[in-house]
Protein backbone atom coordinates (compact mmCIF):
# COMPACT_ATOMS: atom_id res chain seq x y z
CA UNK A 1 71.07 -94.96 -50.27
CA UNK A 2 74.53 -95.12 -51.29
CA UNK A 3 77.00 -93.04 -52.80
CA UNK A 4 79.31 -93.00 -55.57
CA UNK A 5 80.58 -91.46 -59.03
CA UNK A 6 83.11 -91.95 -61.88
CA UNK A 7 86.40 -90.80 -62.94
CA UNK A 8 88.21 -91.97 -65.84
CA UNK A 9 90.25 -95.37 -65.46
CA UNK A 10 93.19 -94.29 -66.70
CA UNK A 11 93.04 -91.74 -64.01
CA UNK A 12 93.50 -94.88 -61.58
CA UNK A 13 96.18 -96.93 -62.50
CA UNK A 14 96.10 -98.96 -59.15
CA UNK A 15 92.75 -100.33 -60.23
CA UNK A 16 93.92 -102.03 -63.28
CA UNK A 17 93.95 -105.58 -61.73
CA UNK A 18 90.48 -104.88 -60.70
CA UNK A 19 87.26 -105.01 -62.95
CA UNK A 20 85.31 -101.79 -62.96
CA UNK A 21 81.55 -103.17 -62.54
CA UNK A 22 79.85 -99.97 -61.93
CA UNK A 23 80.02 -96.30 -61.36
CA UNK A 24 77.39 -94.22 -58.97
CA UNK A 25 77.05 -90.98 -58.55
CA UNK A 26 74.57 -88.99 -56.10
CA UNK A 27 73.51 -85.52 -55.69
CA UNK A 28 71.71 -83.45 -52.58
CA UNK A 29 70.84 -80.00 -52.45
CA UNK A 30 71.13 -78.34 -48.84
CA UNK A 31 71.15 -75.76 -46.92
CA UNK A 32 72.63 -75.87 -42.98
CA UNK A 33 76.48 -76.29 -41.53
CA UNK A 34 78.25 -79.95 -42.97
CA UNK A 35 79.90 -79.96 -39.82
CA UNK A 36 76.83 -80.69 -37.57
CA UNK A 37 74.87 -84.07 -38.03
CA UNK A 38 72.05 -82.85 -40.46
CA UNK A 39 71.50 -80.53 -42.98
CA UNK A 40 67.94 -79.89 -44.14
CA UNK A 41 67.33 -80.65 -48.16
CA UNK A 42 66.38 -77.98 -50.60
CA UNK A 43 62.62 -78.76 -52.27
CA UNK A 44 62.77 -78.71 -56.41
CA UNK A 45 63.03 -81.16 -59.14
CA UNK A 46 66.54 -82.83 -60.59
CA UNK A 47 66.21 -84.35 -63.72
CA UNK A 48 68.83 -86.37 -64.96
CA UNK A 49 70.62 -86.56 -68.36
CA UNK A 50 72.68 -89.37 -70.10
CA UNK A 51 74.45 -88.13 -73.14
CA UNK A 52 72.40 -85.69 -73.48
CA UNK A 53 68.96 -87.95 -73.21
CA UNK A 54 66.94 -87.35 -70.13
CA UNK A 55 66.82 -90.20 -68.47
CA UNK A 56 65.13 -89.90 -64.54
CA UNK A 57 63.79 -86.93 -62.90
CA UNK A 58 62.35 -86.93 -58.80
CA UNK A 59 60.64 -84.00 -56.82
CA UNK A 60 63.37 -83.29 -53.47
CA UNK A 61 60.91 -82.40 -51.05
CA UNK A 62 62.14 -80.70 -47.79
CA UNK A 63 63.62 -83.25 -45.16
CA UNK A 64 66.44 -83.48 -42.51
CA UNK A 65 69.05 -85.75 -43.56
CA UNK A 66 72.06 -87.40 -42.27
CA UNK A 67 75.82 -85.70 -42.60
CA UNK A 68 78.54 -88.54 -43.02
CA UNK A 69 81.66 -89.50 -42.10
CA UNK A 70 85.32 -87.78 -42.19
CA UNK A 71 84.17 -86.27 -45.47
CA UNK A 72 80.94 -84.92 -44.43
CA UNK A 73 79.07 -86.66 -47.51
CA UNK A 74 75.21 -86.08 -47.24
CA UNK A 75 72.90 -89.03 -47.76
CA UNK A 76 72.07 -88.75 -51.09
CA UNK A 77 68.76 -87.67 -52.30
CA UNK A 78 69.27 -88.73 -55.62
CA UNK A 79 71.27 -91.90 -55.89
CA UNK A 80 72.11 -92.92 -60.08
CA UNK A 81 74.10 -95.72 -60.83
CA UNK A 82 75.21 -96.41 -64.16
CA UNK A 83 74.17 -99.75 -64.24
CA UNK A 84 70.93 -98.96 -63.80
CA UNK A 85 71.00 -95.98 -66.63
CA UNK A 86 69.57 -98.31 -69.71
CA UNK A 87 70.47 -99.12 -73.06
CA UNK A 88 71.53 -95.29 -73.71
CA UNK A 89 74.95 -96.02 -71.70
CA UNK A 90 78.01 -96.56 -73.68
CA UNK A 91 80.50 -98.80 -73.82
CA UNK A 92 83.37 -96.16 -73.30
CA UNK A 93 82.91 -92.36 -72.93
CA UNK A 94 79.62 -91.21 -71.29
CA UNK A 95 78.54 -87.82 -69.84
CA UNK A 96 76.38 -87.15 -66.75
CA UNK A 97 74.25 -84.11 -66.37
CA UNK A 98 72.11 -83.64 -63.38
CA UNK A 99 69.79 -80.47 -63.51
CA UNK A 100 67.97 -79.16 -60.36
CA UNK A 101 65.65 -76.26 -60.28
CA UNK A 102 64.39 -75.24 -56.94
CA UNK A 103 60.95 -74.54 -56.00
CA UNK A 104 62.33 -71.14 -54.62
CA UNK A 105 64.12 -69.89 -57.32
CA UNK A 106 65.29 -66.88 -54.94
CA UNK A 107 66.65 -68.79 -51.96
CA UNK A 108 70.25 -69.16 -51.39
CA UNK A 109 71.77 -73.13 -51.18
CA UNK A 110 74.43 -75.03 -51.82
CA UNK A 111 74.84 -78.61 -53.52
CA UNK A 112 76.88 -81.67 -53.49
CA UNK A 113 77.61 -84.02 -55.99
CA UNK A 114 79.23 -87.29 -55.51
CA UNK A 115 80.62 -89.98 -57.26
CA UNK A 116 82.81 -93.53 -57.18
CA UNK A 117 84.03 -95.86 -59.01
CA UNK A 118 82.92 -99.96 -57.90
CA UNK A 119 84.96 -102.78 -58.43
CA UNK A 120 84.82 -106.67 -58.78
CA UNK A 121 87.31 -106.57 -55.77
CA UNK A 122 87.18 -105.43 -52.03
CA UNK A 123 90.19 -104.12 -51.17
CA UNK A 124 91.19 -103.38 -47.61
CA UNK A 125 90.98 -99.80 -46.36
CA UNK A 126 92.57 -100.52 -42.56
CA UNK A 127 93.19 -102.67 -39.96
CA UNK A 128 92.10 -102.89 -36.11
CA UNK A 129 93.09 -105.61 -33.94
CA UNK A 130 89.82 -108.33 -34.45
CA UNK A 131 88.60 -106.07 -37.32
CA UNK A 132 89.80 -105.65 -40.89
CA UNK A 133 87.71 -103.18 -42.90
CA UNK A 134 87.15 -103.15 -46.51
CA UNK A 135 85.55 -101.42 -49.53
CA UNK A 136 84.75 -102.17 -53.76
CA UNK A 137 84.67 -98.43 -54.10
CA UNK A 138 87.53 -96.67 -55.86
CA UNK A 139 88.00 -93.04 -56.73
CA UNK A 140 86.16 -91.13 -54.64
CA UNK A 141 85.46 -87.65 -55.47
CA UNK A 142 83.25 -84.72 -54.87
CA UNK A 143 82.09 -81.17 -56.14
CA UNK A 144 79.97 -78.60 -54.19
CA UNK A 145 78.57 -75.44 -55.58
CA UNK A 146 76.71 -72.51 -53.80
CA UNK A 147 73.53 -71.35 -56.12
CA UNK A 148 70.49 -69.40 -56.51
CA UNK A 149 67.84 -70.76 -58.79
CA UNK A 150 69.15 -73.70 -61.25
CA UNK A 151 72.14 -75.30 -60.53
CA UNK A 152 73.76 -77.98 -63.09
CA UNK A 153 77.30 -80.21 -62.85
CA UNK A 154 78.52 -82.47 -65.35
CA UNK A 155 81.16 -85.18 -65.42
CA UNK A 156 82.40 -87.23 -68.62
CA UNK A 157 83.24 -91.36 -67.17
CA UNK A 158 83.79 -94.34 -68.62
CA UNK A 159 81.52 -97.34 -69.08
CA UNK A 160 83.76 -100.45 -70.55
CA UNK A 161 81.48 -102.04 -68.87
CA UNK A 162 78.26 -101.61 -70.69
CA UNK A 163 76.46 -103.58 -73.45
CA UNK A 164 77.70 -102.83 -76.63
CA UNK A 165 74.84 -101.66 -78.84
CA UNK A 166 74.55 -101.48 -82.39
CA UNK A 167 72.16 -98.26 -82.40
CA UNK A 168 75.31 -96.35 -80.86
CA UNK A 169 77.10 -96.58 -83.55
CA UNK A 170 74.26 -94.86 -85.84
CA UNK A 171 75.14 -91.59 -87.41
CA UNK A 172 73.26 -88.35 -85.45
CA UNK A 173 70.32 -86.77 -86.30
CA UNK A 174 71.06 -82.99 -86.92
CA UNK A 175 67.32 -82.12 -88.48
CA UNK A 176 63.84 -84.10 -88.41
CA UNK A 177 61.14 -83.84 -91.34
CA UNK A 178 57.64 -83.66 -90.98
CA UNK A 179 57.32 -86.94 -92.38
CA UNK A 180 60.30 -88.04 -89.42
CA UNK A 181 58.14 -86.67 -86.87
CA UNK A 182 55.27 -88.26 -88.26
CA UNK A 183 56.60 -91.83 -87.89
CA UNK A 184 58.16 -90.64 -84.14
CA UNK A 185 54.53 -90.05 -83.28
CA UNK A 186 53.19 -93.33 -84.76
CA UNK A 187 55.49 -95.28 -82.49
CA UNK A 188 53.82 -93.43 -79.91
CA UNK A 189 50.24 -94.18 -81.11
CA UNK A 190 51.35 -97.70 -81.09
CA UNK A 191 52.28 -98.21 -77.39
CA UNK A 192 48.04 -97.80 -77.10
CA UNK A 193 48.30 -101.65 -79.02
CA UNK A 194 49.95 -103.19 -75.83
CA UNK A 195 47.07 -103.71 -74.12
CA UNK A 196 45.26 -105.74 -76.68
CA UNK A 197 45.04 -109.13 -76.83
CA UNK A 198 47.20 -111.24 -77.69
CA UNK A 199 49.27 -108.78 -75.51
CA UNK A 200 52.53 -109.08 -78.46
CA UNK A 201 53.49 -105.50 -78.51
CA UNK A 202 53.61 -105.52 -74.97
CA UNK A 203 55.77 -108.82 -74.38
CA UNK A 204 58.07 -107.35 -76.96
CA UNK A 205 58.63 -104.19 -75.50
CA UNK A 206 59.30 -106.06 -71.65
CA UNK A 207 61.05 -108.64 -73.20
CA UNK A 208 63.77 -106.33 -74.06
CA UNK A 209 64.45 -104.97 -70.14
CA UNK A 210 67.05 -107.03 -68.56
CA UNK A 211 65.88 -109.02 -65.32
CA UNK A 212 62.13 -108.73 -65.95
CA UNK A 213 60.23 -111.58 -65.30
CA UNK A 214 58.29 -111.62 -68.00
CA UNK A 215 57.14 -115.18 -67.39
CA UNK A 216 55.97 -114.23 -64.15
CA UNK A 217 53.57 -111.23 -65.77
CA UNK A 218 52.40 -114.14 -68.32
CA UNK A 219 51.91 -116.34 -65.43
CA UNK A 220 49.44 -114.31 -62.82
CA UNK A 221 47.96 -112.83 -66.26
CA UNK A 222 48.46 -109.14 -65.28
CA UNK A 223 47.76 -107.62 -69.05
CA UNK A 224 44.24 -110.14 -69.31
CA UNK A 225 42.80 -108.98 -66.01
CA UNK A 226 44.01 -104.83 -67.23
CA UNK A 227 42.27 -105.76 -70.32
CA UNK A 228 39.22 -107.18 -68.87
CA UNK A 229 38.60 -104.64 -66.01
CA UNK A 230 38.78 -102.22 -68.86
CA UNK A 231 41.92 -100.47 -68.41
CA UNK A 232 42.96 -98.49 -71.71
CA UNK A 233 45.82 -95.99 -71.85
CA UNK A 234 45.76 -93.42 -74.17
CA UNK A 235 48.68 -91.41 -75.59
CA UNK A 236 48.77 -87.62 -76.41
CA UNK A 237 47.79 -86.78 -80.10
CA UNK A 238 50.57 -85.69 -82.16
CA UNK A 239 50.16 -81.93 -81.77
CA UNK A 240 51.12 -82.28 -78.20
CA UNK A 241 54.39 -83.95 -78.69
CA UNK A 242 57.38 -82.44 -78.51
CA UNK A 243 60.48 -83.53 -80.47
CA UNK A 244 63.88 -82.98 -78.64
CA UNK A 245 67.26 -83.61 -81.06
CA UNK A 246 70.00 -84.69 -78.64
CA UNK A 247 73.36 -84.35 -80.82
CA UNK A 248 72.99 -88.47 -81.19
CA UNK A 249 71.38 -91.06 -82.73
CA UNK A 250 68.56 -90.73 -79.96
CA UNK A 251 65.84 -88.42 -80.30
CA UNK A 252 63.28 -88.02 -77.46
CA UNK A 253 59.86 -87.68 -78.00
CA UNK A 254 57.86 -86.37 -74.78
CA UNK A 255 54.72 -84.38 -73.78
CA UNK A 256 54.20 -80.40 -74.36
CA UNK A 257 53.26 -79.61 -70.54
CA UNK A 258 51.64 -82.98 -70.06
CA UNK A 259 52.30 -86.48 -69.46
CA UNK A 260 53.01 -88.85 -72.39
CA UNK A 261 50.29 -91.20 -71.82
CA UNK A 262 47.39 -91.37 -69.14
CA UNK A 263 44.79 -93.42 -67.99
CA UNK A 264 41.46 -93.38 -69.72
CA UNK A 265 39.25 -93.98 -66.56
CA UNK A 266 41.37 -92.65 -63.57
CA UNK A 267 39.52 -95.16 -61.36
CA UNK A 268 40.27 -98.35 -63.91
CA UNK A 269 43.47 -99.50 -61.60
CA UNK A 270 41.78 -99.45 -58.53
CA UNK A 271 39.63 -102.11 -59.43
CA UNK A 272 42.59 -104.45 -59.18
CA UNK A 273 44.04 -106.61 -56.49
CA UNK A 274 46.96 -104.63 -54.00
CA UNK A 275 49.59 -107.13 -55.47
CA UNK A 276 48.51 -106.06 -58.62
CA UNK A 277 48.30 -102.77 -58.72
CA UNK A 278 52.18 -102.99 -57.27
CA UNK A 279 52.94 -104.96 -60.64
CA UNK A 280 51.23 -102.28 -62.91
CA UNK A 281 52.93 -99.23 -61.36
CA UNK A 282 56.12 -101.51 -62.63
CA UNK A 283 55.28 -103.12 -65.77
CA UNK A 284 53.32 -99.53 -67.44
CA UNK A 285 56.58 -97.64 -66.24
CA UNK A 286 58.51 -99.21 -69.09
CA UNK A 287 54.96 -99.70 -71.25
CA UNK A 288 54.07 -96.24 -70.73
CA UNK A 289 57.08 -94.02 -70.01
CA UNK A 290 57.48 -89.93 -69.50
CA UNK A 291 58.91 -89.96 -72.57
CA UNK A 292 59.99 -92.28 -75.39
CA UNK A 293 63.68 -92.44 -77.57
CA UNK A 294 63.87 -93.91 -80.68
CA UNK A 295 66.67 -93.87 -83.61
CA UNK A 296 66.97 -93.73 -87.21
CA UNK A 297 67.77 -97.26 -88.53
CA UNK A 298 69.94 -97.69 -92.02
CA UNK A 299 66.68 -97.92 -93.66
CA UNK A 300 65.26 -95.21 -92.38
CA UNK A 301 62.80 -96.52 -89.94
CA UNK A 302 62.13 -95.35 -86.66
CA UNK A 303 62.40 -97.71 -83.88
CA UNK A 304 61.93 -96.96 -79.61
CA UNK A 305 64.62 -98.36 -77.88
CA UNK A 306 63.79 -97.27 -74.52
């Protein structure tokens, strides 16, 4: 994995002949000495928020892992790019928050946090005779934090380099009505339409994920041989849902204790071919997510937009 992070452009005026493209950040909690080779990772769960929407969460589980250069940066164990952060990123002023709560709430560790900004342009960081060396990574910085039991950082960057949408621009929700949260949990209801013939809800909601072959899925028929095998999905009923208000247009809608949306018959997917079952995992991630965000339109409907 890589690392990375943000920090403001106009905090970096030598970049301004270069296009920022990107900005990463990463995040490992440790315990052990940064000036030996390893440190061993702390177990726990980091969830990830964009603007106040959770976006990604991952189990750490307990591993040995590398310590790195001059700097001593660990290998990350949680590696977030912004590019890869979906339509919730800005164009403009953004805010990272990553969350982790350890498994043993009790035990002493510290943390690192990590980010940089990328570039359209390498430039060169020294020179050996026969070997130049060179990097698209820009502002560099770091913040480490000694913790028991939940530890949190946060870090406002910039994004002039995200799609400009026109949801972000939609007035936030401060208060939801039961008749709100009734159409929030009909869009959930809904998702159990994508795998129905003639497949539409489905293609719609793929079709709007950037670099997804959706021709391909068409083409080896993945939803027709789900559908035939008999693989349903079923979503939570509505007095399981939980309705989070994030200070922005977005509101989350997500499981109380549970999972969002599960498999009917456990076994269903096993019944398909290995290629395919490697295709599901990816196509009913964005189907059938952890949790679903939608926004208030003009009108007044609710639409998901991731």
């Amino acid at each position: 994995m890589r690392k990375a992070v943000l920090v403001l452009l106009l905090l970096w005026p030598s970049l301004a002949a270069a296009g920022i493209v990107n900005v990463e950040f990463n995040f490992t909690p440790f315990i052990g000495d940064l000036k030996a080779n390893q440190v061993e990772t702390v177990p726990g769960v980091s969830t990830v928020y964009l603007n106040n929407v959770p976006i990604a969460s991952k189990e750490i589980e307990k591993e040995n892992v590398q310590v790195l250069f001059q700097n001593r940066e660990i290998a990350a164990e949680m590696w977030v790019p912004a590019s890869a952060m979906g339509p919730g990123l800005r164009k403009g002023k953004n805010k990272i928050r990553i969350e982790f709560d350890p498994v043993d709430a009790k035990a002493p560790y510290r943390a690192q946090f990590r980010w940089a900004l990328v570039s359209d342009q390498a430039t060169k960081t020294g020179s050996l005779p026969g070997r130049v060396t060179e990097t698209n990574e820009s502002g560099n910085g770091s913040e480490e934090k000694k913790a028991t039991g939940r530890v949190v950082f946060e870090r406002e960057f910039t994004a002039d380099f995200a799609p400009d949408q026109p949801w972000h621009h939609y007035p936030p929700v401060t208060t939801l009505s039961a008749e709100d949260k009734k159409s929030l949990a009909l869009l959930v209801k809904q998702r159990e339409e994508a795998l129905k013939p003639d497949f539409t809800v489905a293609y719609q909601i793929l079709g709007r994920v950037p670099n997804l072959e959706v021709t391909e899925i068409k083409k080896i028929r993945l939803l027709e041989k789900c559908n035939e095998l008999g693989i349903r999905i079923a979503a939570l009923p509505s007095d399981q849902l939980d309705f989070v208000i994030t200070g922005n247009p977005e509101v989350v809608v997500r499981g109380k204790g549970a999972e969002l949306f599960h498999a009917v018959d456990q076994t269903a997917l096993s019944r398909l071919g290995e290629s395919d079952q490697m295709a599901v995992m990816m196509v009913f991630s964005v189907l059938f997510p952890q949790r679903i965000v939608a926004v208030r339109t003009p009108s007044g409907k609710w639409e998901a937009v991731y």
